[in-house]
C-alpha atoms as a PDB file:
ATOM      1  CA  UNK A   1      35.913  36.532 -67.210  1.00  0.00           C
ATOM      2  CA  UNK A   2      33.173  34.009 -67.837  1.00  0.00           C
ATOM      3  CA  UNK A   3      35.610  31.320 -67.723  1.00  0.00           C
ATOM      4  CA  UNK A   4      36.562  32.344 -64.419  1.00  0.00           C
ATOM      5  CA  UNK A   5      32.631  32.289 -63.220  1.00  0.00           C
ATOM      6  CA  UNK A   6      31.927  28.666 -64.787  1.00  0.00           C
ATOM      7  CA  UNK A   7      35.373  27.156 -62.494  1.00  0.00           C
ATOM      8  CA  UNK A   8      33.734  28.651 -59.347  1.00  0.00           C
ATOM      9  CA  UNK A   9      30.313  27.741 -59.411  1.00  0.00           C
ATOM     10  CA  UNK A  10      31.282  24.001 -58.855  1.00  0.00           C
ATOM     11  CA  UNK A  11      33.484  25.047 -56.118  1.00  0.00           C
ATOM     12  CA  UNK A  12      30.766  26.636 -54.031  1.00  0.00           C
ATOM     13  CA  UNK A  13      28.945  23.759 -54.803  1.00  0.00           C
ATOM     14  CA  UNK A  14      31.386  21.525 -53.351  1.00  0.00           C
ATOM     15  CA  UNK A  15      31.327  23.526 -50.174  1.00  0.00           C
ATOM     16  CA  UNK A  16      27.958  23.726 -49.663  1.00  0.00           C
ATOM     17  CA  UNK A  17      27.323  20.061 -49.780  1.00  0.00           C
ATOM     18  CA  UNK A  18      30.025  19.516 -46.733  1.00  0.00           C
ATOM     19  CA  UNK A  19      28.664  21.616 -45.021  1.00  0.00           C
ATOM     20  CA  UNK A  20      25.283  20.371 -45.539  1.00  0.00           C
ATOM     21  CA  UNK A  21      26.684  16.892 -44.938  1.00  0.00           C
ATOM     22  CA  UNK A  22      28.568  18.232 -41.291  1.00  0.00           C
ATOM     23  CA  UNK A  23      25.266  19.477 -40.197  1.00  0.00           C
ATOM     24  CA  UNK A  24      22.820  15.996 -40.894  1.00  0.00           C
ATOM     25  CA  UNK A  25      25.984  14.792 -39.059  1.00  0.00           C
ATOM     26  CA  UNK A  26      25.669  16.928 -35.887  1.00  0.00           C
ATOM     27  CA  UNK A  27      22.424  16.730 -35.832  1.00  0.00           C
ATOM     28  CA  UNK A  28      21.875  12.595 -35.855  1.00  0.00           C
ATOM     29  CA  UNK A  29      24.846  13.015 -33.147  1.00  0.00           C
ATOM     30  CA  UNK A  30      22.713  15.390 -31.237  1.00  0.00           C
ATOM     31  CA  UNK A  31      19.692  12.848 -31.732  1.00  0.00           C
ATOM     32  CA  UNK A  32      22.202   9.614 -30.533  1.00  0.00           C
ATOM     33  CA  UNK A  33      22.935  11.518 -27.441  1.00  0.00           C
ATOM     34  CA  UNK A  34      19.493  12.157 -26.521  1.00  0.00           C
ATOM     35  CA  UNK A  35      18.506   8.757 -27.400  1.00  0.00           C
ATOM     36  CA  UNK A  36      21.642   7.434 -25.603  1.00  0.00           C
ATOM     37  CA  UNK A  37      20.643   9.230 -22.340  1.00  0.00           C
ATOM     38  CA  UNK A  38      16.740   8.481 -22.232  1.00  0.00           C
ATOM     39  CA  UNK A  39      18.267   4.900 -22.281  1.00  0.00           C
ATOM     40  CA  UNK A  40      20.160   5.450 -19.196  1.00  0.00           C
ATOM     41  CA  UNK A  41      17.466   7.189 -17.194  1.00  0.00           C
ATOM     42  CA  UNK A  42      14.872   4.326 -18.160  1.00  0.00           C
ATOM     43  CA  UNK A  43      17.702   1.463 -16.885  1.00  0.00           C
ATOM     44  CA  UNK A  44      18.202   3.264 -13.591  1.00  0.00           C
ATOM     45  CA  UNK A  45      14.276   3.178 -12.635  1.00  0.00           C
ATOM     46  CA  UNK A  46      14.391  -0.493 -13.585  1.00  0.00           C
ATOM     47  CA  UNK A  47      17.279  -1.689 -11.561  1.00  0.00           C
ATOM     48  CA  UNK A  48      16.428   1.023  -8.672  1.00  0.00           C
ATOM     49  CA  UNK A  49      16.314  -1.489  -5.586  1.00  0.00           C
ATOM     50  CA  UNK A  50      13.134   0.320  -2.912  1.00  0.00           C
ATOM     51  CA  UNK A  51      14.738  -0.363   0.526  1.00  0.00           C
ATOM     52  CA  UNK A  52      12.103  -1.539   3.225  1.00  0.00           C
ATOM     53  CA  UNK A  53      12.252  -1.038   6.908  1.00  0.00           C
ATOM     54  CA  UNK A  54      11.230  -3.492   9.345  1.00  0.00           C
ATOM     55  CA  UNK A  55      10.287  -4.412  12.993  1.00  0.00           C
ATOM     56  CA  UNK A  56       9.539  -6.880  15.055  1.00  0.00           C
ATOM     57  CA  UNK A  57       8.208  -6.770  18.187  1.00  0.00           C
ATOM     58  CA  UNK A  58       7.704  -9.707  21.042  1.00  0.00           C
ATOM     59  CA  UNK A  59       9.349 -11.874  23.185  1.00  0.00           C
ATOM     60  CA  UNK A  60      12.271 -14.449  23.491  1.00  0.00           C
ATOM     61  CA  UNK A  61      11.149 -16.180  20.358  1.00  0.00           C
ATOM     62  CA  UNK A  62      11.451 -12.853  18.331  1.00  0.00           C
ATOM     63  CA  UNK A  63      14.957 -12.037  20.058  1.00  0.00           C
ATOM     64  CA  UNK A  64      15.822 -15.924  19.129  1.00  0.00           C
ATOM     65  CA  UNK A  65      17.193 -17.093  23.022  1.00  0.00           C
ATOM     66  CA  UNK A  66      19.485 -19.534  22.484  1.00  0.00           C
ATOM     67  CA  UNK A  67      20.518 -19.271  18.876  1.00  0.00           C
ATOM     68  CA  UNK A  68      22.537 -17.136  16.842  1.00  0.00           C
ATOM     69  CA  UNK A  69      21.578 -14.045  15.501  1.00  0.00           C
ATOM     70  CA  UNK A  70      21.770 -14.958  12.150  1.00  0.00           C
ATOM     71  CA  UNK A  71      18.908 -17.455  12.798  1.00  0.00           C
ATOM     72  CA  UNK A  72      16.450 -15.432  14.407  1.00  0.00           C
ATOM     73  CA  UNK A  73      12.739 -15.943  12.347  1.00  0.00           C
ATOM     74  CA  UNK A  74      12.945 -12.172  11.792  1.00  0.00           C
ATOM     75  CA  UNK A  75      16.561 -12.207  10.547  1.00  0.00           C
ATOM     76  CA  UNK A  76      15.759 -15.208   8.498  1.00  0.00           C
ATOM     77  CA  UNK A  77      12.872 -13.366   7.019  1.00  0.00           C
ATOM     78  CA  UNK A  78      14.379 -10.487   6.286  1.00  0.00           C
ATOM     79  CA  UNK A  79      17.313 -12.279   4.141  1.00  0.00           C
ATOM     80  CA  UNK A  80      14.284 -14.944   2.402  1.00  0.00           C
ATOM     81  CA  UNK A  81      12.835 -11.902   1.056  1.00  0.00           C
ATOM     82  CA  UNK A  82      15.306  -9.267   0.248  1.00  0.00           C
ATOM     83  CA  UNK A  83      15.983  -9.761  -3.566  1.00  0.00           C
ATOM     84  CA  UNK A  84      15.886  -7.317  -6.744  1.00  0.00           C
ATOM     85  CA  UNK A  85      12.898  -5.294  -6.665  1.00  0.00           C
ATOM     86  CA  UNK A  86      13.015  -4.590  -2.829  1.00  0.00           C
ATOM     87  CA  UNK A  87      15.563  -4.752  -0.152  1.00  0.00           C
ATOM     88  CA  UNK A  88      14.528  -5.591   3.702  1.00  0.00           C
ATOM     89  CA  UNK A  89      17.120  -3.115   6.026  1.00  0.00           C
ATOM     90  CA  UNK A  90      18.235  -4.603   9.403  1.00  0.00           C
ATOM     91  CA  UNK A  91      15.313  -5.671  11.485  1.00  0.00           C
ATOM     92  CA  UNK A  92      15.032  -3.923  14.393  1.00  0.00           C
ATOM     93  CA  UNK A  93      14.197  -6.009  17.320  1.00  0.00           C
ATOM     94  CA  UNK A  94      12.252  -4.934  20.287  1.00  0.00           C
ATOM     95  CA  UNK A  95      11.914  -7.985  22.139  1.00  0.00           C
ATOM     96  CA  UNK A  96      13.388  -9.642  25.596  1.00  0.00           C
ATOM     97  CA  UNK A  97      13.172 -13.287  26.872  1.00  0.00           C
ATOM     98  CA  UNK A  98      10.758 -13.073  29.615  1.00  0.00           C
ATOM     99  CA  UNK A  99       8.401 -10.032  28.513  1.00  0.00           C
ATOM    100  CA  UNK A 100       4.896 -10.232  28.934  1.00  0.00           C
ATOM    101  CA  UNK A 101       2.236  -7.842  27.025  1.00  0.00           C
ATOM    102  CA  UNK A 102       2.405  -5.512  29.329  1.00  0.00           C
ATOM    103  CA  UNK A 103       6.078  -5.686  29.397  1.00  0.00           C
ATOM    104  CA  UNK A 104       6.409  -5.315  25.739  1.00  0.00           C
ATOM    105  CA  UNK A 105       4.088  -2.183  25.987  1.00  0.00           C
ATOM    106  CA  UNK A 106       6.672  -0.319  28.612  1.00  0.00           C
ATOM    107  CA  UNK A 107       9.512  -1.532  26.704  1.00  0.00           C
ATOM    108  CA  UNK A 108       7.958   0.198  22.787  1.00  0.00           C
ATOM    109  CA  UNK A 109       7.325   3.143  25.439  1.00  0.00           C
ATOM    110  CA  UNK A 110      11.454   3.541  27.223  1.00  0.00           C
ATOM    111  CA  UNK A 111      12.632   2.819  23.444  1.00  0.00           C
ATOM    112  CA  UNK A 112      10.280   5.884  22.210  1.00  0.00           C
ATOM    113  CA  UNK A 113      10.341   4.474  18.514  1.00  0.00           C
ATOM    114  CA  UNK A 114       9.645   7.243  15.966  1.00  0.00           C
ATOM    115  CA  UNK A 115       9.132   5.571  13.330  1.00  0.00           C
ATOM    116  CA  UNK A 116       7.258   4.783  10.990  1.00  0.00           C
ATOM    117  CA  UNK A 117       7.883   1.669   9.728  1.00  0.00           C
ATOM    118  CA  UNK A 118       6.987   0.092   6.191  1.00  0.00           C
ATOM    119  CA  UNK A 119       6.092  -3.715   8.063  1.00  0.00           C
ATOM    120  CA  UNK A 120       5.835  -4.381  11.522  1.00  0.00           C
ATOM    121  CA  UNK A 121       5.574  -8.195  13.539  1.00  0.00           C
ATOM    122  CA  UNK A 122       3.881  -9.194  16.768  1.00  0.00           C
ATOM    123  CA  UNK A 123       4.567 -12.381  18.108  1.00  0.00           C
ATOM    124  CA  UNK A 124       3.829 -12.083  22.328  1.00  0.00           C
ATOM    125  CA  UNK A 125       1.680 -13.511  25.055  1.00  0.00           C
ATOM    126  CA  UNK A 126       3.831 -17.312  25.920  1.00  0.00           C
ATOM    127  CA  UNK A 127       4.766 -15.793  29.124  1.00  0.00           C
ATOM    128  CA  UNK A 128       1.589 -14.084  30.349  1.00  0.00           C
ATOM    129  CA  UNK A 129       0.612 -18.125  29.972  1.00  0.00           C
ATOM    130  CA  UNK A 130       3.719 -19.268  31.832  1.00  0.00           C
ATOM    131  CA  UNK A 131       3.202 -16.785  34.869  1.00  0.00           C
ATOM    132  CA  UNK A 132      -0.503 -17.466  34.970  1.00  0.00           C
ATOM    133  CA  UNK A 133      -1.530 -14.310  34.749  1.00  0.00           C
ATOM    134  CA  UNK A 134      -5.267 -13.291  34.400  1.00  0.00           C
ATOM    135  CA  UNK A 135      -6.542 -14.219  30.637  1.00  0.00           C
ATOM    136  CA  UNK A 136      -8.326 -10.160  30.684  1.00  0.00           C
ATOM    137  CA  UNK A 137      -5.060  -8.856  30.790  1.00  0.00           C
ATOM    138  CA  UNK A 138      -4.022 -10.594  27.237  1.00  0.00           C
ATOM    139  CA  UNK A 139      -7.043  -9.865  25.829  1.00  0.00           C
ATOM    140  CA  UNK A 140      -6.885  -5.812  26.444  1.00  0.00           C
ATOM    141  CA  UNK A 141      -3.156  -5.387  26.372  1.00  0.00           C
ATOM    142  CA  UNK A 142      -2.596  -7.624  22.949  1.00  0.00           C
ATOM    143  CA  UNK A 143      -5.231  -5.299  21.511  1.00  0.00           C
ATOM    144  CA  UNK A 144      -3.675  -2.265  22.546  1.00  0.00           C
ATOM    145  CA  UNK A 145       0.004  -4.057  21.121  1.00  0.00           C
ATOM    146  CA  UNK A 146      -1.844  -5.076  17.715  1.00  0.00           C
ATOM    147  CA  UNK A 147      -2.936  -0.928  17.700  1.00  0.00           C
ATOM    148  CA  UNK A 148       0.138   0.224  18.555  1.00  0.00           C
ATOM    149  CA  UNK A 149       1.654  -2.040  15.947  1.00  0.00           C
ATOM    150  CA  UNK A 150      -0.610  -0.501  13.036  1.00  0.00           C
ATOM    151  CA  UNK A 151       0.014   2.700  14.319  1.00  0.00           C
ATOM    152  CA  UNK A 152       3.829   2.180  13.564  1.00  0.00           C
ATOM    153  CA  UNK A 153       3.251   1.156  10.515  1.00  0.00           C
ATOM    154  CA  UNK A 154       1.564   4.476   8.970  1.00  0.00           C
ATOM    155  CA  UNK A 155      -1.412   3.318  10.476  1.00  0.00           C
ATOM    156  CA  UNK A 156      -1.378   0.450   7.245  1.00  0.00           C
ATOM    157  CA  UNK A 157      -3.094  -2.634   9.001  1.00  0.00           C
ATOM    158  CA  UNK A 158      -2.137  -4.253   5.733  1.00  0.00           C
ATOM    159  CA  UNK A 159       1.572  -3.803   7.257  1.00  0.00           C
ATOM    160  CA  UNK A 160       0.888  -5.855   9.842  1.00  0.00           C
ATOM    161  CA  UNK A 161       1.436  -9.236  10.949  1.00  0.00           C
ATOM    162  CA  UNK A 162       1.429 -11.221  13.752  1.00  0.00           C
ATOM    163  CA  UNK A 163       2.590 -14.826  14.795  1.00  0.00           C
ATOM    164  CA  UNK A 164       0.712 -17.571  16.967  1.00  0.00           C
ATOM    165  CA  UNK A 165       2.312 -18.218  19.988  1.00  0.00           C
ATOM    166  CA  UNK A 166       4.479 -22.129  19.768  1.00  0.00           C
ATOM    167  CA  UNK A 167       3.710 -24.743  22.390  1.00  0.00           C
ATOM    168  CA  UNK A 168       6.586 -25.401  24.447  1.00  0.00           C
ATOM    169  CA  UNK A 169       4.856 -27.757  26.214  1.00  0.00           C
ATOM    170  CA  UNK A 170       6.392 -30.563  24.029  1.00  0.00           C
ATOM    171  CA  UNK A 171      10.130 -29.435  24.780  1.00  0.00           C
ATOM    172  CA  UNK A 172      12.341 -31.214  27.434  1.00  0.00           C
ATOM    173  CA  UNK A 173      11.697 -28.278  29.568  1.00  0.00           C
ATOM    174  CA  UNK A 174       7.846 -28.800  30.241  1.00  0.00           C
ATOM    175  CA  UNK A 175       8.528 -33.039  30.584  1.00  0.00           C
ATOM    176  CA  UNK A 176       7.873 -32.702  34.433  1.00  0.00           C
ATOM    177  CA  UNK A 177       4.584 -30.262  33.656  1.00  0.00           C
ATOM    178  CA  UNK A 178       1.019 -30.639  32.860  1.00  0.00           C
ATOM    179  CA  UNK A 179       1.534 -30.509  29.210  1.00  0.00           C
ATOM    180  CA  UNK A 180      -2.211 -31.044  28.403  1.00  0.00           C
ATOM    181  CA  UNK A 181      -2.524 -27.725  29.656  1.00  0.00           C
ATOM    182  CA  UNK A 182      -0.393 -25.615  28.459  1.00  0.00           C
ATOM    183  CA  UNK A 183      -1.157 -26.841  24.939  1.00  0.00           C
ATOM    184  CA  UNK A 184      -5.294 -26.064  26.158  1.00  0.00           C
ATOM    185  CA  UNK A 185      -4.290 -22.430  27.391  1.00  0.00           C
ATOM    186  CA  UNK A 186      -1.850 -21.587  24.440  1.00  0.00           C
ATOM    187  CA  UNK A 187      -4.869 -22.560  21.935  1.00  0.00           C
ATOM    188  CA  UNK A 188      -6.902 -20.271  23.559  1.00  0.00           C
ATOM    189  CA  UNK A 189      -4.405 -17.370  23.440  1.00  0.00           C
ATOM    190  CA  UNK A 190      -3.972 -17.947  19.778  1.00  0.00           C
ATOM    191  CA  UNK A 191      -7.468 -18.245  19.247  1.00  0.00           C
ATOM    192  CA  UNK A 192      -8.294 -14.142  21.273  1.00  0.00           C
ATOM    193  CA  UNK A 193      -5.314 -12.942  19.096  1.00  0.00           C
ATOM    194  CA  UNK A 194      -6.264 -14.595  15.561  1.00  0.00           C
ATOM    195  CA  UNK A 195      -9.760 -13.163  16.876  1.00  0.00           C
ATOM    196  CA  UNK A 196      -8.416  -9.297  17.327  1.00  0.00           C
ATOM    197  CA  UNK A 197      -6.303  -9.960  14.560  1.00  0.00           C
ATOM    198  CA  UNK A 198      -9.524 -10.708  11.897  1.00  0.00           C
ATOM    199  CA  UNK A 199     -11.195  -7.794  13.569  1.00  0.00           C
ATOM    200  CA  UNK A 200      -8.530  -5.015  12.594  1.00  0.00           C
ATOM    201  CA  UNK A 201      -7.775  -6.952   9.505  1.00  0.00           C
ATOM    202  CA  UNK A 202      -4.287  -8.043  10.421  1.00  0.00           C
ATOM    203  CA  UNK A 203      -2.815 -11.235   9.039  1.00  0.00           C
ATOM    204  CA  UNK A 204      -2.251 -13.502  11.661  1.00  0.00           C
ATOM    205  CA  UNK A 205      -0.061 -16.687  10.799  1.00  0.00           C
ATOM    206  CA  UNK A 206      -0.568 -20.378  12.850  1.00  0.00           C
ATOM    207  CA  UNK A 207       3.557 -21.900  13.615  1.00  0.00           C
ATOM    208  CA  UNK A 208       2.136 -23.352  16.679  1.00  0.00           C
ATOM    209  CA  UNK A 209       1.403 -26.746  14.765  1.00  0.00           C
ATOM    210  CA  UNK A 210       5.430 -26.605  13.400  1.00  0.00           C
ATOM    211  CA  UNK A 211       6.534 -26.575  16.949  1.00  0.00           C
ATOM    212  CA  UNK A 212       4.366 -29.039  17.877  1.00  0.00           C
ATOM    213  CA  UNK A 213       6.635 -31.016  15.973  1.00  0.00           C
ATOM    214  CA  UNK A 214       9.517 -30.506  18.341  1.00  0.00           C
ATOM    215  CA  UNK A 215       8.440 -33.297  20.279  1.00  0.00           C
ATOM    216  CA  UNK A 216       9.589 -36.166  17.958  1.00  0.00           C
ATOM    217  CA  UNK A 217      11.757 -33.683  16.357  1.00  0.00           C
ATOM    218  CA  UNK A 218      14.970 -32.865  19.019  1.00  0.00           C
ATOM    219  CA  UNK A 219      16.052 -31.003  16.210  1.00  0.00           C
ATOM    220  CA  UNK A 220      13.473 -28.290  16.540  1.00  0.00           C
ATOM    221  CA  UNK A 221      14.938 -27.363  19.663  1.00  0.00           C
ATOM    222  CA  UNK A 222      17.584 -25.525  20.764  1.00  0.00           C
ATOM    223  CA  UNK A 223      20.484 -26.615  23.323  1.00  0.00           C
ATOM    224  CA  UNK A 224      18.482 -24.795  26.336  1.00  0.00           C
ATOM    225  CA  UNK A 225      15.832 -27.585  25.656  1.00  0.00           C
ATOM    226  CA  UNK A 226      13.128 -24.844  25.819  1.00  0.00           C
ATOM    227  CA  UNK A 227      13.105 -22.272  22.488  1.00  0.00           C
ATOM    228  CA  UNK A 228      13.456 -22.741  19.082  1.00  0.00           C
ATOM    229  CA  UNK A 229      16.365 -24.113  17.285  1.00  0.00           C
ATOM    230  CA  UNK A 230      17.444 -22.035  14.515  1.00  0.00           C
ATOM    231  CA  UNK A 231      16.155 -25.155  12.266  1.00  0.00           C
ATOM    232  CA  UNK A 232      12.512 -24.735  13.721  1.00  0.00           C
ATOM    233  CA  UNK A 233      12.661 -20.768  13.200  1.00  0.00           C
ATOM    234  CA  UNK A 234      13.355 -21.685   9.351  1.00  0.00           C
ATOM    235  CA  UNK A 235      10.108 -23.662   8.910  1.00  0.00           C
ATOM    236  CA  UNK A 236       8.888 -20.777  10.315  1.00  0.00           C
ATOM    237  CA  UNK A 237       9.702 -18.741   7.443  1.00  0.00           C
ATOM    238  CA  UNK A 238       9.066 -21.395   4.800  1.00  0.00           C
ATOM    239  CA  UNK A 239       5.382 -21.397   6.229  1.00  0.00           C
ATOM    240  CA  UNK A 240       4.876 -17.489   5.667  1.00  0.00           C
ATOM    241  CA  UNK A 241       7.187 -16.838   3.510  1.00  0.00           C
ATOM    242  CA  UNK A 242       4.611 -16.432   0.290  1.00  0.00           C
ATOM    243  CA  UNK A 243       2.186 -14.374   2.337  1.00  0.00           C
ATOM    244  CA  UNK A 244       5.292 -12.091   4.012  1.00  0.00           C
ATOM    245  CA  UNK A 245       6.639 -11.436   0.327  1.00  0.00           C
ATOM    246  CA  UNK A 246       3.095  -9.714  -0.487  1.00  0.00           C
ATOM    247  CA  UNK A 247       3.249  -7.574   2.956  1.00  0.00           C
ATOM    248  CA  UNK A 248       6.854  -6.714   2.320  1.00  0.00           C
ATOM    249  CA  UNK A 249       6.342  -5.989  -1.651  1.00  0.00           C
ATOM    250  CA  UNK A 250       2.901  -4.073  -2.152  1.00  0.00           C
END
């Protein structure tokens, strides 16, 4: 009988350290796993890509007459900046060759844009110049575009930025006008706009000196002999590029 008693106590022994072994086991599983998924979560919120939407309002030189789409300044943009901690969707593009301010105020009105939007562009005002309409009218109706703009952009001015108007008095098409002119009364639009622009805070970019280029540059225009050539539109972009990426990002 007490041999019997000293063979099993080494037995249950034995047992008891598997099983205390299978346990430590399970458990530093159980920890793995939990370590092994906190990992995962924390790479997803890394690599997570924030998606930002965009538009641009204006004229022919925001709708890019004459080139492709893919060269359009706003298009360009939109592909410059897009990278890996922020993706810019498909512009959307309210803008026709032709449109004046007050144009571009009935045309946000018929398209009845919801909104909002995380950045929004203004780039208008070349053809209230061309038409020689009264100077007043820019004045009031950019001001009520620039509100509108920060409106549509959660009411952010910080979202906001606006283009100077180009001089196409150097292009082929203005060779037969008074191209003295046109440079003196597109100054003085960009000057009322950079103007309303400091007042609400809204960055406000100068291209016009780029396209002033155009005129020893036949490059810089496109086959119309008026607009932009998709080149011009891409020095553009180089210009705002840095300043863009901070509107786009923050």
């Amino acid at each position: 009988m007490r041999k019997f008693n000293l063979l099993i106590v080494p037995f249950a022994l034995a047992l008891l350290m598997v099983h205390w072994g299978c346990t430590n086991d399970n458990r530093n599983n159980m920890k793995t796993n939990s370590n092994e998924d906190n990992v995962n979560i924390d790479h997803s919120e890394v690599t997570d890509t924030t998606k930002v939407s965009y538009l641009a309002l204006g004229d022919s030189y925001t709708i890019g007459e004459s080139v492709p789409e893919s060269e359009r300044w706003p298009v360009q943009l939109s592909r410059r900046l897009s990278g890996e901690s922020f993706k810019v969707e498909p512009v959307r593009i309210i803008a026709r060759t032709g449109w004046t301010t007050g144009q571009l105020l009935d045309g946000i009105d018929r398209e009845r844009i919801e909104g909002p939007y995380d950045v929004v562009s203004l780039l208008i005002g070349v053809n209230n110049q061309y038409q020689g309409l009264d100077f007043g009218i820019y004045r009031t109706q950019f001001d009520s575009l620039l509100r509108t703009s920060i409106d549509l952009a959660r009411g952010r001015k910080e979202k906001v930025f606006v283009l100077s108007i180009p001089n196409y008095g150097v292009t082929p098409f203005a060779a037969s006008r008074d191209t003295a002119r046109i440079r003196r009364e597109i100054d003085r639009y960009n000057e009322v706009a950079d103007s309303i622009c400091q007042s609400y805070g809204v960055a406000f970019f100068n291209i016009t000196p780029i396209s002033r280029r155009a005129g020893d540059e036949p490059s810089l225009v496109a086959s119309d002999g008026l607009h932009p050539s998709g080149k011009q539109y891409r020095l553009w972009v180089d210009h705002i590029e840095d300043s863009a990426r901070t509107i786009f990002s923050e």
